[in-house]
N, C-alpha and C. Protein backbone atom coordinates (compact mmCIF):
# COMPACT_ATOMS: atom_id res chain seq x y z
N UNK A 1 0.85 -1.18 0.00
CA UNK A 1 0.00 0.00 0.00
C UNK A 1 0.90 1.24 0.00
N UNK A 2 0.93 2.17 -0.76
CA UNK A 2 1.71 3.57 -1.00
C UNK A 2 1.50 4.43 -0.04
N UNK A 3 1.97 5.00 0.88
CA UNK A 3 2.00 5.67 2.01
C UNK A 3 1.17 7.15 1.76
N UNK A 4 0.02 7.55 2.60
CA UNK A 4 -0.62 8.89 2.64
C UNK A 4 0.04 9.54 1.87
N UNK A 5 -0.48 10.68 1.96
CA UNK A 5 -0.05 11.80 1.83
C UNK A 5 0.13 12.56 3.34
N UNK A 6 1.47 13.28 3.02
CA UNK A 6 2.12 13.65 4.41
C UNK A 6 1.57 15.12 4.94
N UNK A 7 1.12 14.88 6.18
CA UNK A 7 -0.13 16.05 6.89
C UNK A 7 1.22 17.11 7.23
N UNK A 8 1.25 18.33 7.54
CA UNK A 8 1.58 19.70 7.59
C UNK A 8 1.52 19.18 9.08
N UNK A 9 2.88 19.76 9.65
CA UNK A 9 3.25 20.36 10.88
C UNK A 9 2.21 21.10 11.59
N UNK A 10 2.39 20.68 12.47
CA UNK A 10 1.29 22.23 13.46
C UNK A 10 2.71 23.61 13.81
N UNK A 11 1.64 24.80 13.69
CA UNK A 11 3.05 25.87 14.18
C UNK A 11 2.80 25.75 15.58
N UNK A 12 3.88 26.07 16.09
CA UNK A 12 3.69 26.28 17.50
C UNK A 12 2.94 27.46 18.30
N UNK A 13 2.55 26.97 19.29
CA UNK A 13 1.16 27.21 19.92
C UNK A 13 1.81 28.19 21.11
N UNK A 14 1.41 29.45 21.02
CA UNK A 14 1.69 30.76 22.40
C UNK A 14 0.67 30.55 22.77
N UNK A 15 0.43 30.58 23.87
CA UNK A 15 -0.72 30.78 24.94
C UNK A 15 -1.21 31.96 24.94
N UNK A 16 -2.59 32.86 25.10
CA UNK A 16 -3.04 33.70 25.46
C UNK A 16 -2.67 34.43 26.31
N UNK A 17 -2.70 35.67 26.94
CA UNK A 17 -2.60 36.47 27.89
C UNK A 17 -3.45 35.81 28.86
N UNK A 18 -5.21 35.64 28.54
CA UNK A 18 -5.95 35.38 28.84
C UNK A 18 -5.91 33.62 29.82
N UNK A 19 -5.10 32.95 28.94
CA UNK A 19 -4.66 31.98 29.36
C UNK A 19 -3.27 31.26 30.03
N UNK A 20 -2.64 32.06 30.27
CA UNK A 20 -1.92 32.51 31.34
C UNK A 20 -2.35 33.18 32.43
N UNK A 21 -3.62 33.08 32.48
CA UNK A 21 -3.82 34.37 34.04
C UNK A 21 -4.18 33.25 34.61
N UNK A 22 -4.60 32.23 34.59
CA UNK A 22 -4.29 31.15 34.89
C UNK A 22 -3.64 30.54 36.47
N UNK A 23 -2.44 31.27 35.89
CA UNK A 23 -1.51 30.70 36.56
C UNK A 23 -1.13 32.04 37.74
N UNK A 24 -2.07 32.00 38.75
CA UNK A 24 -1.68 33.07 39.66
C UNK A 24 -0.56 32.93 40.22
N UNK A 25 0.12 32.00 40.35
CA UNK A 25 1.31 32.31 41.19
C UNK A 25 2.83 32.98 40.40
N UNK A 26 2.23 32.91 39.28
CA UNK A 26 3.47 33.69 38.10
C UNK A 26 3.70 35.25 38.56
N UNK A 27 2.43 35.26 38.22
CA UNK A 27 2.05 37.11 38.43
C UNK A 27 2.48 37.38 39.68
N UNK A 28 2.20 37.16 40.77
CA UNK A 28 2.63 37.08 42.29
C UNK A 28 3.87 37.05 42.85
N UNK A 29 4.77 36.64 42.07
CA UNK A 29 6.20 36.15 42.11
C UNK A 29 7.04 37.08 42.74
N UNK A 30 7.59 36.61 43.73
CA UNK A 30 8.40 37.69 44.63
C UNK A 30 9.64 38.51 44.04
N UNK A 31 10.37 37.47 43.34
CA UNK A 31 11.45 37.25 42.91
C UNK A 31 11.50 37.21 41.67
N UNK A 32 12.29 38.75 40.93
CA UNK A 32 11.50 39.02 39.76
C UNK A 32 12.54 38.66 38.25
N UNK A 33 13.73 37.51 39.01
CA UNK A 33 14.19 36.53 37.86
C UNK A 33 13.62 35.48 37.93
N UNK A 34 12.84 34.79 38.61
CA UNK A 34 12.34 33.88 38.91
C UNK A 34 10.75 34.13 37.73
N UNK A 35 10.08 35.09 38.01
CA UNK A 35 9.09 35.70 36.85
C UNK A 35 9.60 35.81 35.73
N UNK A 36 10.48 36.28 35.60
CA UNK A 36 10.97 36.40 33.83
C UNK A 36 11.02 34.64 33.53
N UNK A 37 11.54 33.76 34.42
CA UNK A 37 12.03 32.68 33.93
C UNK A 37 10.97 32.06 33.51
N UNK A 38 9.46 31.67 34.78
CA UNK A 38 8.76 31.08 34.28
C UNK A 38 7.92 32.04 33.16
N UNK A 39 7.71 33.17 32.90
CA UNK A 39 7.11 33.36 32.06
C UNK A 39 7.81 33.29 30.53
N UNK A 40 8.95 32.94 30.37
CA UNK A 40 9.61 32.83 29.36
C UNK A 40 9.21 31.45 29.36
N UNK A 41 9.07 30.48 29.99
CA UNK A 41 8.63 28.85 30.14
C UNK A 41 7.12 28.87 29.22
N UNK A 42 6.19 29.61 29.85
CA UNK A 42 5.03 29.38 30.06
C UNK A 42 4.75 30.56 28.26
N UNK A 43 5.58 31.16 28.18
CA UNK A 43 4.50 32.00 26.79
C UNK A 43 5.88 31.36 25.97
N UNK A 44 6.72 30.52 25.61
CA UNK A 44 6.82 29.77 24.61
C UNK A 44 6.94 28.22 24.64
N UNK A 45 6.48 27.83 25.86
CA UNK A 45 6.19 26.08 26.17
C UNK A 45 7.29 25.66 25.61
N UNK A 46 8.52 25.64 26.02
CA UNK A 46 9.93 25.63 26.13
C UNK A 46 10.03 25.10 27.68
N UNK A 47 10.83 23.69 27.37
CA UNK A 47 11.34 23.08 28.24
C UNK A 47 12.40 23.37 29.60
N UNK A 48 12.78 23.52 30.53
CA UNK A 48 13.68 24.40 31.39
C UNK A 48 14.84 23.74 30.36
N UNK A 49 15.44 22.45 29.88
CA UNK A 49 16.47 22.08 29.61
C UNK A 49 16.94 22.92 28.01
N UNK A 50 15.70 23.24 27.49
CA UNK A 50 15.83 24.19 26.20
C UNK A 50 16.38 25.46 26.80
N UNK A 51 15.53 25.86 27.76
CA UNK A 51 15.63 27.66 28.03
C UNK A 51 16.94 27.64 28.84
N UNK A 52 17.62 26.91 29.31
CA UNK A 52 18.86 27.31 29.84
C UNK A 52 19.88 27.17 29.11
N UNK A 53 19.64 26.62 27.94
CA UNK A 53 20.51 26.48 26.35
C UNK A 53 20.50 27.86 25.69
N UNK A 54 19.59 28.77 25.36
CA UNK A 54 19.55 29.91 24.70
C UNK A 54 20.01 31.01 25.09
N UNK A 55 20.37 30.86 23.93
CA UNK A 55 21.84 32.49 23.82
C UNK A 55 21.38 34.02 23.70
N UNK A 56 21.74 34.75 23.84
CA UNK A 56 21.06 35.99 23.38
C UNK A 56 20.85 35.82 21.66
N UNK A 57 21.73 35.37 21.53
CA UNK A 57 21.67 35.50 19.84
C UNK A 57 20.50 34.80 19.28
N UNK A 58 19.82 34.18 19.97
CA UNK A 58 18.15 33.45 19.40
C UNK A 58 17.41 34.26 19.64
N UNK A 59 17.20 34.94 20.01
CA UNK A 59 16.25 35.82 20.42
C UNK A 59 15.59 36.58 19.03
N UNK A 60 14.75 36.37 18.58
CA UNK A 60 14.20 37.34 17.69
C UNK A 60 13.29 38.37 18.14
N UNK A 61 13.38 39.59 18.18
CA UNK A 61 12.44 40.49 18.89
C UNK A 61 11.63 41.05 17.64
N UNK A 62 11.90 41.22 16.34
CA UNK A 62 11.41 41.66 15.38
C UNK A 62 10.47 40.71 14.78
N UNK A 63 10.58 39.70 14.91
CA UNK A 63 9.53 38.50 14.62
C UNK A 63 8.75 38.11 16.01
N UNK A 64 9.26 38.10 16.89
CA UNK A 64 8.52 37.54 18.11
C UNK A 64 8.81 36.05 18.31
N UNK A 65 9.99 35.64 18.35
CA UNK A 65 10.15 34.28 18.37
C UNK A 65 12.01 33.83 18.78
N UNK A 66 11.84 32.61 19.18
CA UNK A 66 12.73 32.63 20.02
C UNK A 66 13.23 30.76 19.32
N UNK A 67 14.57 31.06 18.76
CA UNK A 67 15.22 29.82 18.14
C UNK A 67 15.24 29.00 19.51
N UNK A 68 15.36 27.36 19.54
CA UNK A 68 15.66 26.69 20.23
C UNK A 68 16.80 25.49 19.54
N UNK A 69 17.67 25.68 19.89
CA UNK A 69 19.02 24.81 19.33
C UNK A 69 19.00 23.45 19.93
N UNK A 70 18.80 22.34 19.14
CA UNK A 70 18.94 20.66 19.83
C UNK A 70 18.06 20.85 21.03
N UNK A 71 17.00 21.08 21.08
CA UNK A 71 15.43 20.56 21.51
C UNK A 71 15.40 19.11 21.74
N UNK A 72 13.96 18.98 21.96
CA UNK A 72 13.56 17.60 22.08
C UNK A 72 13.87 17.11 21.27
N UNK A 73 14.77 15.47 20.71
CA UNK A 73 15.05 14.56 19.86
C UNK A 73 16.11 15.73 19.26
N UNK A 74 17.29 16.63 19.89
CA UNK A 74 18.24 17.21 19.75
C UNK A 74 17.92 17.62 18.30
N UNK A 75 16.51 17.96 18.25
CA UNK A 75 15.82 19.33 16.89
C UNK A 75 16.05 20.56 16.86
N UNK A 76 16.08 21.24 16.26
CA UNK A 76 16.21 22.68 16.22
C UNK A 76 15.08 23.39 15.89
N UNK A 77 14.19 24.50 16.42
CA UNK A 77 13.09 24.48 16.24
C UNK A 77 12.76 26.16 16.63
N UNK A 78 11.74 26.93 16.17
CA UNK A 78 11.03 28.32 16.32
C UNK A 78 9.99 28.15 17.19
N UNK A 79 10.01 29.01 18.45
CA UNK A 79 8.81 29.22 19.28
C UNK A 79 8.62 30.77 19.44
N UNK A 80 7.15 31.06 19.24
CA UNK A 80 6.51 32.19 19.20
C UNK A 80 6.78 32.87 21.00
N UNK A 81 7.12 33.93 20.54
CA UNK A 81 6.34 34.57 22.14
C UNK A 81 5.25 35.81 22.16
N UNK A 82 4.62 36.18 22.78
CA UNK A 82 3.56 37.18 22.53
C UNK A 82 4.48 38.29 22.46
N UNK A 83 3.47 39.45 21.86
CA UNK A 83 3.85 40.64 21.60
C UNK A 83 4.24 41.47 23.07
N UNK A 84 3.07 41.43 23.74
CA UNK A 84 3.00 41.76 24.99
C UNK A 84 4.71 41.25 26.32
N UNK A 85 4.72 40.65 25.81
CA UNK A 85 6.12 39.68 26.56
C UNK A 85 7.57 40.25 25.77
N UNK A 86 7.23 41.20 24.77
CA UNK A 86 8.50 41.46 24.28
C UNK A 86 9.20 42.37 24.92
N UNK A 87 8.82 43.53 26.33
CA UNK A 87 9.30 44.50 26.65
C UNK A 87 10.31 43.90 27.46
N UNK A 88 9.23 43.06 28.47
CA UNK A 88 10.29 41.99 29.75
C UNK A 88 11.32 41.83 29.04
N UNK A 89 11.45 40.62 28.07
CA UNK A 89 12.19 39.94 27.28
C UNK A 89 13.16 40.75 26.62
N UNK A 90 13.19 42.18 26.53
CA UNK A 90 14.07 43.11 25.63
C UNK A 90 14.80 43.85 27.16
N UNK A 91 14.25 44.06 27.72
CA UNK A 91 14.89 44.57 29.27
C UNK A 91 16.03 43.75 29.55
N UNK A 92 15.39 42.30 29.96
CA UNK A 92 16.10 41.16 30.27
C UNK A 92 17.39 41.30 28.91
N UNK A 93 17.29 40.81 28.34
CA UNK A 93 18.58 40.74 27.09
C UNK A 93 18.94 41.48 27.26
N UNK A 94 19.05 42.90 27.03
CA UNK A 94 19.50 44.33 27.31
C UNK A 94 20.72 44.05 28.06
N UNK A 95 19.84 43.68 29.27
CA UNK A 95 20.68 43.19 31.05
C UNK A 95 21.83 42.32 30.69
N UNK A 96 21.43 41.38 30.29
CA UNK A 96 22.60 40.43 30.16
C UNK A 96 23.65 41.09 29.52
N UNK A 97 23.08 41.65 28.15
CA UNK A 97 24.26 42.27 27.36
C UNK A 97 24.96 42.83 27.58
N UNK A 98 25.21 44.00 28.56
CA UNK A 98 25.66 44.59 28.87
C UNK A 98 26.51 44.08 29.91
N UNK A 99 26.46 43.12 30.39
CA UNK A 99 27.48 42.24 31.45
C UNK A 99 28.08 41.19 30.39
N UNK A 100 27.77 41.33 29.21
CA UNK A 100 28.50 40.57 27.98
C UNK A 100 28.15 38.98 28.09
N UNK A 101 26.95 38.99 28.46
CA UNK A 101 27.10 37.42 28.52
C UNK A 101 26.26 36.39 27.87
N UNK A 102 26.55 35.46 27.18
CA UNK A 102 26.36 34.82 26.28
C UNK A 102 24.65 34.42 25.93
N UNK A 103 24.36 33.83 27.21
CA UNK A 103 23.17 32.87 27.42
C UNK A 103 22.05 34.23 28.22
N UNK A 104 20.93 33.66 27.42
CA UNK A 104 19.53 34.42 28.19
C UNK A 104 19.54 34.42 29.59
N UNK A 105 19.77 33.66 29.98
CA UNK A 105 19.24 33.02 31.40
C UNK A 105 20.86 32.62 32.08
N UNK A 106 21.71 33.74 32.69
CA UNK A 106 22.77 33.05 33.81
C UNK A 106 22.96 33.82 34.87
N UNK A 107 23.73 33.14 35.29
CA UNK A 107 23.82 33.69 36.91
C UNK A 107 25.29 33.47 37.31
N UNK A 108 25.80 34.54 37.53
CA UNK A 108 27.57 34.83 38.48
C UNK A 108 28.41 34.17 37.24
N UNK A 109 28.09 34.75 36.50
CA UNK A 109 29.11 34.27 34.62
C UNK A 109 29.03 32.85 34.81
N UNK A 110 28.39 32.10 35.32
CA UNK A 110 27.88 30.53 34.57
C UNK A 110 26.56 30.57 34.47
N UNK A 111 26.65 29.93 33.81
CA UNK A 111 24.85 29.10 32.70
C UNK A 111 24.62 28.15 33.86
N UNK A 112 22.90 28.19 33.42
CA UNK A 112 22.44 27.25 34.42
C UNK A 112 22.72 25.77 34.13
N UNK A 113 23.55 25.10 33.13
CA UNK A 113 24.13 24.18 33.15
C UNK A 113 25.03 23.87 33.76
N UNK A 114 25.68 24.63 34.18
CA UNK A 114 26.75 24.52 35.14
C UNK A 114 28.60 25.08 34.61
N UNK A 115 28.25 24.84 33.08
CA UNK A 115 29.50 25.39 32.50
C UNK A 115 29.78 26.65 31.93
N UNK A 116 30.83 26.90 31.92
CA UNK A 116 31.08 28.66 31.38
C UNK A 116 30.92 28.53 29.97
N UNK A 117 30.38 29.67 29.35
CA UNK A 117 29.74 29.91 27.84
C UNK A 117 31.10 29.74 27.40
């Protein structure tokens, strides 16, 4: 039997504003790297083991989307983030940049992997 015809990808799926309110304890968050982190989790459904991989240099702010390098099944892959989430997200990078440092997400010049960029 000759195999289907091959169905179209789904694009990836941002969550609502609306559907994120959701999650009261985001908004509430004392600790306001701890908020950037999960909301960078939660508005591009990005894995913690993805988001502590990304560099400043994925970051698309002009598209709204955020590269993920060797993903799940070590894929490479585009996730949307809302419009609304781009100010945080441009603050944050900003921040890093200016302490010159490689990865979105580090702390005392190491990555949350544990190794230096």
């Amino acid at each position: 039997m000759p195999p289907g015809p091959k169905t179209s990808k789904k694009l990836p799926y941002a969550p609502t504003e609306e559907e994120l309110k959701r999650y009261d304890a985001v908004w509430q968050a004392k600790n306001f790297q701890d908020l950037k982190i999960t909301k960078t989790l939660l508005y591009t459904g990005g894995r913690v083991s993805e988001l502590i991989n990304i560099k400043l240099t994925d970051v698309d702010f002009h598209y709204y989307q955020i590269r993920i390098n060797k993903g799940e099944g070590s894929k490479n892959r585009i996730v949307p983030f809302l419009q609304s989430f781009k100010g945080m997200l441009a603050m944050h990078a900003n921040s890093m940049k200016k302490k010159q440092e490689v990865y979105l997400f580090q702390s005392s010049g190491v990555s949350f992997t544990g190794t230096n960029p």
